[in-house]
C-alpha atoms as a PDB file:
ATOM      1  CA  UNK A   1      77.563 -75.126  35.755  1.00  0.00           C
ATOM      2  CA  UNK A   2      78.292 -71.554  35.123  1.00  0.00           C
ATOM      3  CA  UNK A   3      75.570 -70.883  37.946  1.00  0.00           C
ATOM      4  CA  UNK A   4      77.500 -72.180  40.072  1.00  0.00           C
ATOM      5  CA  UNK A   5      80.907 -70.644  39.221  1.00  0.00           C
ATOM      6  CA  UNK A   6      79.093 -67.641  39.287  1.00  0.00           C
ATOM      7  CA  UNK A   7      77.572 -68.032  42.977  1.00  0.00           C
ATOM      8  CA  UNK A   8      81.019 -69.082  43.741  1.00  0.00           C
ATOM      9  CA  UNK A   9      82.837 -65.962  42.796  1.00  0.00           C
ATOM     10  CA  UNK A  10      80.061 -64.316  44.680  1.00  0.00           C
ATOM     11  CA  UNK A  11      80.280 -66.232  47.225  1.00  0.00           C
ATOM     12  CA  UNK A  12      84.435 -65.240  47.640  1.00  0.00           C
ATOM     13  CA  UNK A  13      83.781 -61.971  47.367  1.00  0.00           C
ATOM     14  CA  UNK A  14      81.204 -61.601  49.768  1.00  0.00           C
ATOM     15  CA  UNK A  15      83.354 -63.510  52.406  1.00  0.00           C
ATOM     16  CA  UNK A  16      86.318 -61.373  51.234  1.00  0.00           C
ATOM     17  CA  UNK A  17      84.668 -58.302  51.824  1.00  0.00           C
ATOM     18  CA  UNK A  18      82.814 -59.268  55.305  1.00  0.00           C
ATOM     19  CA  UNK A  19      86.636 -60.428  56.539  1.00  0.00           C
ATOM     20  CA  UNK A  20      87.868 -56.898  55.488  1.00  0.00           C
ATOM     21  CA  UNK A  21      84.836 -55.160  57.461  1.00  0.00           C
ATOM     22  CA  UNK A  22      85.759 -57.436  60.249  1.00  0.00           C
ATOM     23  CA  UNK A  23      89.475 -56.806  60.484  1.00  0.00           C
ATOM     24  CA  UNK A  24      88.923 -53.032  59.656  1.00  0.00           C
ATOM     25  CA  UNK A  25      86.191 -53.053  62.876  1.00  0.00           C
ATOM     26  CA  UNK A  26      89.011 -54.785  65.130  1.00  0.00           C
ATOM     27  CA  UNK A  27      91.720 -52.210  64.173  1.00  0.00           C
ATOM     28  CA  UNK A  28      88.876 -49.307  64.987  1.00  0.00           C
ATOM     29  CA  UNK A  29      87.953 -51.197  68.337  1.00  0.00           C
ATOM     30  CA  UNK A  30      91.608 -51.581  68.943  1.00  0.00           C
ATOM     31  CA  UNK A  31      93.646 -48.985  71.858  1.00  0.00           C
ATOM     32  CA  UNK A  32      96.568 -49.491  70.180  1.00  0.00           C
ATOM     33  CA  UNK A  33      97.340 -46.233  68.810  1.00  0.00           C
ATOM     34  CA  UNK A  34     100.763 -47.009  66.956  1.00  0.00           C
ATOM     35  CA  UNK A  35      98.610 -49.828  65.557  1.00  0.00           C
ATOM     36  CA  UNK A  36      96.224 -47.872  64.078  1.00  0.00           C
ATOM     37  CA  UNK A  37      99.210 -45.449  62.516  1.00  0.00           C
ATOM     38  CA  UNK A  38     100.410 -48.262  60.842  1.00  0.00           C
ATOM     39  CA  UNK A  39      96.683 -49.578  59.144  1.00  0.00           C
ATOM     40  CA  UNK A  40      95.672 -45.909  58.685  1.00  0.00           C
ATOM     41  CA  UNK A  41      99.212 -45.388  56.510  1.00  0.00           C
ATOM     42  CA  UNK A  42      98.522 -49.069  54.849  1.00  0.00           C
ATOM     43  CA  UNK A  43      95.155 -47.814  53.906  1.00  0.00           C
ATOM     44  CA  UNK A  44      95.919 -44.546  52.693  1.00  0.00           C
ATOM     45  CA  UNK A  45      98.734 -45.879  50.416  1.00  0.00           C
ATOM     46  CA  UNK A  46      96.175 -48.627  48.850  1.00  0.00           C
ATOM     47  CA  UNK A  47      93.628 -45.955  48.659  1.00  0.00           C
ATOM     48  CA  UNK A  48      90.793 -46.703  50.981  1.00  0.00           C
ATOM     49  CA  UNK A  49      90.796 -43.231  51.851  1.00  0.00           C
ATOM     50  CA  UNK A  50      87.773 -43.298  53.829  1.00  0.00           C
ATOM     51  CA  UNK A  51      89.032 -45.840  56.031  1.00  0.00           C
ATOM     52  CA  UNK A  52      92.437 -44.276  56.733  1.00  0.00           C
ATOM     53  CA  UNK A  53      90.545 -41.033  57.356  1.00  0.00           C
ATOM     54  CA  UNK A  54      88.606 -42.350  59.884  1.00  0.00           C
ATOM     55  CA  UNK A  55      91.903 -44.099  61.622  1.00  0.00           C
ATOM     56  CA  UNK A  56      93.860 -40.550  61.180  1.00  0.00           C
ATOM     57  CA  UNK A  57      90.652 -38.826  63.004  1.00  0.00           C
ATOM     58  CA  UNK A  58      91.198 -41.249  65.855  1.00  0.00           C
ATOM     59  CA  UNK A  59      94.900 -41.208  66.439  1.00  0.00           C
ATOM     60  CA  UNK A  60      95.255 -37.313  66.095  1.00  0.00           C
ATOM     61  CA  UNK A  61      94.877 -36.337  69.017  1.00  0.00           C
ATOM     62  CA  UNK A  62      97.372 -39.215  70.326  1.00  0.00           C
ATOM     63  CA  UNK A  63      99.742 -37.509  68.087  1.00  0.00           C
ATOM     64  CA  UNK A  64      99.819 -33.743  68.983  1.00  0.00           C
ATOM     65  CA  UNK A  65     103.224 -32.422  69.531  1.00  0.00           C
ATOM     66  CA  UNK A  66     104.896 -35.697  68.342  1.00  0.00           C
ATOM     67  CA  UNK A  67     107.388 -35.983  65.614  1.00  0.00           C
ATOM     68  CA  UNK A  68     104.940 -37.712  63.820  1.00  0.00           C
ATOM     69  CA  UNK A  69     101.963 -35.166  64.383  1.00  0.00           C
ATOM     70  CA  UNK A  70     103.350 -33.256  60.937  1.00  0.00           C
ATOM     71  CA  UNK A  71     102.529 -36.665  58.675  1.00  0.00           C
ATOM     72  CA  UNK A  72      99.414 -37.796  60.016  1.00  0.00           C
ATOM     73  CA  UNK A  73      97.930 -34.139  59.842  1.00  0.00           C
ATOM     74  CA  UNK A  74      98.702 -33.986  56.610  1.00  0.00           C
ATOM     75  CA  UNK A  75      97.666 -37.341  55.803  1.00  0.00           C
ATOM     76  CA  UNK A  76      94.318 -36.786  57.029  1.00  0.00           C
ATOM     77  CA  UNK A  77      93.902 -33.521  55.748  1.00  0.00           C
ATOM     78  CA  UNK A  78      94.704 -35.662  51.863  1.00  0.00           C
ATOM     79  CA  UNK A  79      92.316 -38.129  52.850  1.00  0.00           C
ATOM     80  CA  UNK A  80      89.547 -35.502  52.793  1.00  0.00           C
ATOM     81  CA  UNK A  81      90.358 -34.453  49.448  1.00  0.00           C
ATOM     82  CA  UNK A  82      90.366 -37.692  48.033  1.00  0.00           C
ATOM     83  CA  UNK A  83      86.712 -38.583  49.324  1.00  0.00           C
ATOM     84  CA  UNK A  84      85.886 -35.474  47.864  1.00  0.00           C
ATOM     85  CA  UNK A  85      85.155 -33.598  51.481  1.00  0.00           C
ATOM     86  CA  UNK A  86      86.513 -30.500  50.405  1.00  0.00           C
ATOM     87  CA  UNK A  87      85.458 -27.981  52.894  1.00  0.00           C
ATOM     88  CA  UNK A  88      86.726 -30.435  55.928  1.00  0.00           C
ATOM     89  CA  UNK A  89      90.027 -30.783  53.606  1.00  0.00           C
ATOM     90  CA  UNK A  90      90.411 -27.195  52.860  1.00  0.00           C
ATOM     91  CA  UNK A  91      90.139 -26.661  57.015  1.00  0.00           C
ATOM     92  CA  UNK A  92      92.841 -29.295  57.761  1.00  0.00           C
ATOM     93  CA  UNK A  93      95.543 -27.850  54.966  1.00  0.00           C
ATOM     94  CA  UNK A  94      95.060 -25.094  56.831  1.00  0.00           C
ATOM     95  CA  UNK A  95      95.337 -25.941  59.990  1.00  0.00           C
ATOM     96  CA  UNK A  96      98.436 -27.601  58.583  1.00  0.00           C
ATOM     97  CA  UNK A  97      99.883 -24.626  57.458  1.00  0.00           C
ATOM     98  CA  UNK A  98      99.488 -22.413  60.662  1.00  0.00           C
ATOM     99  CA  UNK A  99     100.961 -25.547  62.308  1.00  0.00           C
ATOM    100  CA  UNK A 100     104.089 -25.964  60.416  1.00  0.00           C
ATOM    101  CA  UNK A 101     104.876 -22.768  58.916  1.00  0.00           C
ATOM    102  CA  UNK A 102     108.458 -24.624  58.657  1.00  0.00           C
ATOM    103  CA  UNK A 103     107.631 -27.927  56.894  1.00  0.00           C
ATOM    104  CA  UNK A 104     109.151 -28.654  53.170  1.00  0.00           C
ATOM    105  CA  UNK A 105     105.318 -29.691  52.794  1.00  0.00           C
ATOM    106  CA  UNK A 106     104.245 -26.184  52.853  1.00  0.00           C
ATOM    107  CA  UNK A 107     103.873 -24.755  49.560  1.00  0.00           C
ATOM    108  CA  UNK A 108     102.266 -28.747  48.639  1.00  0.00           C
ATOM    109  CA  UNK A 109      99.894 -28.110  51.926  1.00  0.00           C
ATOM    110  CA  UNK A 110      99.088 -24.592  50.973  1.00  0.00           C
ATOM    111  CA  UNK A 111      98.184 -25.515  46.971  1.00  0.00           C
ATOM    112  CA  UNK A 112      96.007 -27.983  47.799  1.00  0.00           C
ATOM    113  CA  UNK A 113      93.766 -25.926  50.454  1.00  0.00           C
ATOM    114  CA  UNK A 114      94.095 -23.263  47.597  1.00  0.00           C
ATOM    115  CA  UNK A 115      93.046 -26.205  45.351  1.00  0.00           C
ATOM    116  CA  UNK A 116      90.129 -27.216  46.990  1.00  0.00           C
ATOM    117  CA  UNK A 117      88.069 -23.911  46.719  1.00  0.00           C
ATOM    118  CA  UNK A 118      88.638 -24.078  43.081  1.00  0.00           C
ATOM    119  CA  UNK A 119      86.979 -27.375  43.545  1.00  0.00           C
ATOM    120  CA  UNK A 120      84.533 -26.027  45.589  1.00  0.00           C
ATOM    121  CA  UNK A 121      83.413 -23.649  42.800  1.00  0.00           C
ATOM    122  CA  UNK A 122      79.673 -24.155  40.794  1.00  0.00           C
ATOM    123  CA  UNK A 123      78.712 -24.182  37.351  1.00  0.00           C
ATOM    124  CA  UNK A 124      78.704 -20.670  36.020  1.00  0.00           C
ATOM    125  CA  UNK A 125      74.735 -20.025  36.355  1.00  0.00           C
ATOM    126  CA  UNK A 126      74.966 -20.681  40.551  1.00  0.00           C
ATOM    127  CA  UNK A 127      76.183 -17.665  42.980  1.00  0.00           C
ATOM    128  CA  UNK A 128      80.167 -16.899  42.573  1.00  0.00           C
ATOM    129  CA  UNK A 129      81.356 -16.347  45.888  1.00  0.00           C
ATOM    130  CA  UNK A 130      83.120 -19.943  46.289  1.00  0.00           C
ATOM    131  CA  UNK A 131      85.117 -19.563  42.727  1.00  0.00           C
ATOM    132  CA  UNK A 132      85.816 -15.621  43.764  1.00  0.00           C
ATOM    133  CA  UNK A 133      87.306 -17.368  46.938  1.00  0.00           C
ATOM    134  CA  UNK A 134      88.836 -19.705  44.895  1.00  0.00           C
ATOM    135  CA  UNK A 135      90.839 -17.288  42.423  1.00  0.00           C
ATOM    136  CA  UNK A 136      91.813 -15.056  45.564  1.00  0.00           C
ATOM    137  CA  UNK A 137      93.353 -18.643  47.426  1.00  0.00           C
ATOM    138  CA  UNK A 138      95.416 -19.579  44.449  1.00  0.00           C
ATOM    139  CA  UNK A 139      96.684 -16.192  43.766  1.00  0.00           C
ATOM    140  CA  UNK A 140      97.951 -15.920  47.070  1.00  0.00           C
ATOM    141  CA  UNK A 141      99.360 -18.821  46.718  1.00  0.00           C
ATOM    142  CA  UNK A 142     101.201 -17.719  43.483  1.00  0.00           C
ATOM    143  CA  UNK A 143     102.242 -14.752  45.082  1.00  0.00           C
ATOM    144  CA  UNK A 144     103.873 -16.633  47.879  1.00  0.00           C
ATOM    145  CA  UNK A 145     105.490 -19.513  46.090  1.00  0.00           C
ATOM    146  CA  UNK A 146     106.230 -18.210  42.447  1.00  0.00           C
ATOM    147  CA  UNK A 147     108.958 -21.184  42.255  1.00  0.00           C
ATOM    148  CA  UNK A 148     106.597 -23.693  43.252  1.00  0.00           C
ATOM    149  CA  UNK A 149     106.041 -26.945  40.832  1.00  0.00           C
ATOM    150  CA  UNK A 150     102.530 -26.185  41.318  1.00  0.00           C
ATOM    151  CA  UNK A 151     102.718 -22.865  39.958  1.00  0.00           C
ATOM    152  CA  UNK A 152     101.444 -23.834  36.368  1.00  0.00           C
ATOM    153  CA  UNK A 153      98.190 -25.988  37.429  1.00  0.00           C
ATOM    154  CA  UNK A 154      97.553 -22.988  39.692  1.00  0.00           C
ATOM    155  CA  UNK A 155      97.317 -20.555  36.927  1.00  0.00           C
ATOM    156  CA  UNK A 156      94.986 -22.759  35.040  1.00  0.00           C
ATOM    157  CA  UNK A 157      93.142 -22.486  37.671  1.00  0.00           C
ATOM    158  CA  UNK A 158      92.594 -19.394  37.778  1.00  0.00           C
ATOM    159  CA  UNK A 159      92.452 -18.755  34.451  1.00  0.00           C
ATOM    160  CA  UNK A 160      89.759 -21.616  33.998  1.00  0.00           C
ATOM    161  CA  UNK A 161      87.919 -19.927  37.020  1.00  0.00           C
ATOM    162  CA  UNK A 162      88.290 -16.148  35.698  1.00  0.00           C
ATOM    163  CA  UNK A 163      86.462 -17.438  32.204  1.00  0.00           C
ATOM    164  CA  UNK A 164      83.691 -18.852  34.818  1.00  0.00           C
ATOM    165  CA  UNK A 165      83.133 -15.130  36.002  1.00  0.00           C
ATOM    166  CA  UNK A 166      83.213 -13.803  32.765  1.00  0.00           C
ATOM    167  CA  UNK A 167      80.817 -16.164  31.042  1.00  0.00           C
ATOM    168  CA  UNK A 168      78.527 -15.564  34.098  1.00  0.00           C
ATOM    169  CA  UNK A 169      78.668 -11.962  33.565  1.00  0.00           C
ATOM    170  CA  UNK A 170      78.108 -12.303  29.965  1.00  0.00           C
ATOM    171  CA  UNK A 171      74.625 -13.963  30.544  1.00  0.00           C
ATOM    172  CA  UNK A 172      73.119 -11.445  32.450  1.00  0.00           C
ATOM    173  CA  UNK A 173      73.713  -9.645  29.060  1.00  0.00           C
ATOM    174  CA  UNK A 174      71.916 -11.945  27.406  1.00  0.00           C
ATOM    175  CA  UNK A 175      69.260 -12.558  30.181  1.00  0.00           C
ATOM    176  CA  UNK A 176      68.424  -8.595  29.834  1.00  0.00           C
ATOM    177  CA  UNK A 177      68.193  -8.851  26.275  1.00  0.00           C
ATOM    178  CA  UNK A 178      66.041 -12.147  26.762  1.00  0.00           C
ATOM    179  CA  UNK A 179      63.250  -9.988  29.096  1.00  0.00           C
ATOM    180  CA  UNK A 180      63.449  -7.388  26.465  1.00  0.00           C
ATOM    181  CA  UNK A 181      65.335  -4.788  29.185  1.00  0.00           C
ATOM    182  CA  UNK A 182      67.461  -3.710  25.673  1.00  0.00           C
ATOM    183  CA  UNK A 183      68.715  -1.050  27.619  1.00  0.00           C
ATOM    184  CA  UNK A 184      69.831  -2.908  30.684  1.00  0.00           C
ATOM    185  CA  UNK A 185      71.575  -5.556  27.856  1.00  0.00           C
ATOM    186  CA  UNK A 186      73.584  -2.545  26.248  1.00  0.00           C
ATOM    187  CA  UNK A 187      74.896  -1.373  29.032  1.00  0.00           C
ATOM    188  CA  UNK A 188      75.425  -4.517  30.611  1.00  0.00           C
ATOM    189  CA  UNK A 189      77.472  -5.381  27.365  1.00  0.00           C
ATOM    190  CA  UNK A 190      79.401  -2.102  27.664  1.00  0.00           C
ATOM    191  CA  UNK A 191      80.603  -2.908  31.176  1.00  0.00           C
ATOM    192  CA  UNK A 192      81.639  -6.211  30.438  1.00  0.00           C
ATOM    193  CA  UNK A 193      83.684  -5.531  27.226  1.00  0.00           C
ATOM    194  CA  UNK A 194      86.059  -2.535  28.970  1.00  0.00           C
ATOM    195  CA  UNK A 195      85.819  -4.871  32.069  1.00  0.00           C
ATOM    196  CA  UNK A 196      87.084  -7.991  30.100  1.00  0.00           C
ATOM    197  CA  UNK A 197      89.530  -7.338  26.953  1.00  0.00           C
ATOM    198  CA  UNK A 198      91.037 -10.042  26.854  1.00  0.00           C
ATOM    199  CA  UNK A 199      88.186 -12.259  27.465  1.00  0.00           C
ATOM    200  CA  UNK A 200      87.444 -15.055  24.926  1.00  0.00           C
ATOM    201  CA  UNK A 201      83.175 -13.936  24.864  1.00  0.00           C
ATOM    202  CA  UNK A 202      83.861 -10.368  23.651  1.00  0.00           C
ATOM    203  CA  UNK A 203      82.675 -11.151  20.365  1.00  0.00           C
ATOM    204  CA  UNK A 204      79.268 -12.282  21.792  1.00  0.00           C
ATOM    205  CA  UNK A 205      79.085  -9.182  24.071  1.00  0.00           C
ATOM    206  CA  UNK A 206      79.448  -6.389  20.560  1.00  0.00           C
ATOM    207  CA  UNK A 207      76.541  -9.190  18.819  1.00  0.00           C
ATOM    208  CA  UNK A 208      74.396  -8.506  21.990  1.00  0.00           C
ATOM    209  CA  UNK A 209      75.152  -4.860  22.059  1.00  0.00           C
ATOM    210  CA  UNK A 210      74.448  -4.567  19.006  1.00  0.00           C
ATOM    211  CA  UNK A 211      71.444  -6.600  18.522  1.00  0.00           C
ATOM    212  CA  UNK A 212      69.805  -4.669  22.255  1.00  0.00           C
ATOM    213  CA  UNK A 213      70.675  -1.389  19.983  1.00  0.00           C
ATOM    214  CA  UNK A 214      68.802  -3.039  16.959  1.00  0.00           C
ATOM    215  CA  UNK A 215      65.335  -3.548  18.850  1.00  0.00           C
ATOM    216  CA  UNK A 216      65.576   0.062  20.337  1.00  0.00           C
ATOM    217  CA  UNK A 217      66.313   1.508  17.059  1.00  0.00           C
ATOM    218  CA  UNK A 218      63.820  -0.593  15.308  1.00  0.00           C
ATOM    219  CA  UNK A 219      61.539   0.064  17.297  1.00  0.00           C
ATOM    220  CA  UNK A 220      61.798   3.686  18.269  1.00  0.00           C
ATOM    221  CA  UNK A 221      59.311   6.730  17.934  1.00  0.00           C
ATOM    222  CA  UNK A 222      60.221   8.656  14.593  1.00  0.00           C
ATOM    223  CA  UNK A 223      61.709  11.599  16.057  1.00  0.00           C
ATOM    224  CA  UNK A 224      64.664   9.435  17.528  1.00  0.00           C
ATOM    225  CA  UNK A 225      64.584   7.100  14.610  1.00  0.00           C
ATOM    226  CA  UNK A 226      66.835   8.090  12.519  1.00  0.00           C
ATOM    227  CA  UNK A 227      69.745   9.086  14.847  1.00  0.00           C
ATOM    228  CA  UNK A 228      69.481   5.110  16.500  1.00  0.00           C
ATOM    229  CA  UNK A 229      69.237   3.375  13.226  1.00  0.00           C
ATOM    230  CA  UNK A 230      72.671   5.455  12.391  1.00  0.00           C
ATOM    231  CA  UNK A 231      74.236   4.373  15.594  1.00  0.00           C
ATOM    232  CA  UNK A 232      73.673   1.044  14.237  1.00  0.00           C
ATOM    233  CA  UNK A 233      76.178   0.825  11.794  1.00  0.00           C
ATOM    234  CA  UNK A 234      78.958   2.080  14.144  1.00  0.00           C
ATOM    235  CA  UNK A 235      78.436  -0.714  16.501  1.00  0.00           C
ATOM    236  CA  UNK A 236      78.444  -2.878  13.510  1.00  0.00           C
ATOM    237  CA  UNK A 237      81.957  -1.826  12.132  1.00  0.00           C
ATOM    238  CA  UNK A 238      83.536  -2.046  15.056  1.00  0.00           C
ATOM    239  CA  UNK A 239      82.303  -5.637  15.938  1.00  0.00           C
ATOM    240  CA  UNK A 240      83.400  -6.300  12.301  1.00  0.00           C
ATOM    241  CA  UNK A 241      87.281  -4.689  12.457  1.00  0.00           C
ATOM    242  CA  UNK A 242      87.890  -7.033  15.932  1.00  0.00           C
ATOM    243  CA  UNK A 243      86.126 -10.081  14.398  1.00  0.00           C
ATOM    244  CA  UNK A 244      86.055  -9.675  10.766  1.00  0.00           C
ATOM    245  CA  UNK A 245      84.720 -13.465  10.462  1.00  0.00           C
ATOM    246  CA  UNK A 246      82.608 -12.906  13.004  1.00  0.00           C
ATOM    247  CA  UNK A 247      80.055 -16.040  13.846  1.00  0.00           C
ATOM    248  CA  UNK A 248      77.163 -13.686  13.747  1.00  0.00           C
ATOM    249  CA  UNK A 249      77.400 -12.246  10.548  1.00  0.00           C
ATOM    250  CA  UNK A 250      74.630 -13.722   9.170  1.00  0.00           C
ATOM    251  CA  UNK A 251      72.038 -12.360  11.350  1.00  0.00           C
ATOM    252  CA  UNK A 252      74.274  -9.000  11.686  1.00  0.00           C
ATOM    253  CA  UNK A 253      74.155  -8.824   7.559  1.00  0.00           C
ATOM    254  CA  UNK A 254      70.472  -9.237   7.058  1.00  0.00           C
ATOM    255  CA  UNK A 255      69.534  -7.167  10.095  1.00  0.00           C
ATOM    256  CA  UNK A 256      71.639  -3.905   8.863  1.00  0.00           C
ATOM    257  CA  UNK A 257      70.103  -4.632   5.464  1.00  0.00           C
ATOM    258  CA  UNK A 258      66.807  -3.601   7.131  1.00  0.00           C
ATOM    259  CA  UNK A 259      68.302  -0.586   8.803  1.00  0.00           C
ATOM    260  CA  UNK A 260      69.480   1.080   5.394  1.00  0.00           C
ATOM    261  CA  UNK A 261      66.452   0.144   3.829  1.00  0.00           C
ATOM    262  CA  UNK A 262      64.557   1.968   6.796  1.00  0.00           C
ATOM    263  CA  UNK A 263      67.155   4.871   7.038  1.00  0.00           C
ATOM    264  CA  UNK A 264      67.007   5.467   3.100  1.00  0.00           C
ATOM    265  CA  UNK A 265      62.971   5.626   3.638  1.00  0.00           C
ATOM    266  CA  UNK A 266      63.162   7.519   6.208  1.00  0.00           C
ATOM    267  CA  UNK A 267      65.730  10.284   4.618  1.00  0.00           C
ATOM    268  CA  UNK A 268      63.902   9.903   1.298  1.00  0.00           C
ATOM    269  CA  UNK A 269      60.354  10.725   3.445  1.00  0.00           C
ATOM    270  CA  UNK A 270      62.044  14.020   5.109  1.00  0.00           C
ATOM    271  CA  UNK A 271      63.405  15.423   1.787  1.00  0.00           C
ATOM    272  CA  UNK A 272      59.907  14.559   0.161  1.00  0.00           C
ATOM    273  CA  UNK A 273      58.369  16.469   2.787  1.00  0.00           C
ATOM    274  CA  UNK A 274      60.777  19.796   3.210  1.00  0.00           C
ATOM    275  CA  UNK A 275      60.376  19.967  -0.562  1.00  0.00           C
ATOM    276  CA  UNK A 276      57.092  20.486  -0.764  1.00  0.00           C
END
């Protein structure tokens, strides 16, 4: 019994669906352009985006220079975005915008081009330019409409994009200090904490500093020793007075416990030896 409910319900749903293809395919088919407006609006508003897209394509150019030109551009330019097209959505706000430099749409048109290269940007690890693109779109667009209702997701957005940059920056850092290039990593570091006060990985960028100066100092020939294993302990203050509860202390406490005990041999060595 419940088989057969079950291929019923199938059953409905297939025919459902093949009468929707079938009606959708007549309206397509169809010459009437104001018929089309209609579905295309009807589907947009229920959210079949893809197949009110496809009717906006095809009535467009019906509609240049109307009254009605202004709606369906924009319309199809939102249908786009909401399949996720956002190259071909980010062309059509556009186009929008050099079109109607006059509509009460405009700063709504212009956010969500601006809006779409922020969704256009990759994880952190991939090439930047899209999310640099991104960040210089919706600061224009703050620039330009600093009343807008949009104005505080657009500053997320840049914020969240900005942290992007910086975390990408970071791990090259951390990639230099990975291949052992300790001097690459320090001054890798450097530039990105005077580049980036603010930035929330500053903390990690002192702790890589500091540990790229640890292997060089460690590490280092005895006549330049001394001076590198001193150096140390600067680096480690000063990571200390910003982030006194630092994350890394740990590792920072038991690696400066082996640079005193090395400095203190090391100082203990040279006084042995001018002595005699």
């Amino acid at each position: 019994m419940l088989k057969i409910i079950r291929f019923s319900l199938i059953s409905l749903v297939l025919l459902g669906l093949t009468t929707s293809c079938n009606a959708y395919q007549k309206i397509l088919n169809n010459p009437d352009v104001g018929g089309k407006y209609k579905a295309a609006e009807a589907y947009y508003t229920s959210g079949e985006y893809r197949r009110a897209n496809r009717l906006f394509e095809q009535i467009l150019p019906s509609y240049r220079g109307k009254p009605q030109a202004q709606r369906v551009i924009f319309f199809f330019a939102d249908s786009y975005f909401q399949i996720k097209d956002y190259y071909l959505a980010a062309y059509q706000f556009e186009s929008f915008v050099r079109s109607y430099p006059n509509s009460n749409r405009l700063d709504e048109a212009n956010f969500l081009a601006a809006k779409c290269y922020y969704m256009l940007s990759p994880k952190y690890s991939l090439d930047q330019k899209n999310t640099n693109e991104a960040i210089d779109k919706l600061q224009i667009f703050i620039d330009n409409y600093p009343q807008s209702e949009y104005l505080t997701e657009a500053n997320a957005y840049i914020q969240e994009l900005q942290t992007k940059l910086e975390k990408k920056d970071l791990e090259i850092s951390k990639q230099y200090h990975t291949i052992r290039d300790y001097k690459a990593s320090i001054s890798s570091s450097n530039n990105f904490i005077s580049s980036y006060p603010g930035t929330p990985f500053r903390e990690d960028a002192f702790y890589y500093k500091f540990i790229s100066s640890y292997e060089i100092a460690v590490n280092s020939v005895p006549a330049k020793k001394l001076t590198r294993l001193k150096s140390l302990d600067e680096i480690y203050q000063t990571l200390l007075r910003y982030y006194p509860e630092t994350l890394f202390i740990e590792d920072l406490d038991k690696k400066m416990k082996r640079v005193s005990a090395e400095i203190s041999s090391i100082e203990k060595n040279t006084t042995n030896t001018t002595t005699k």
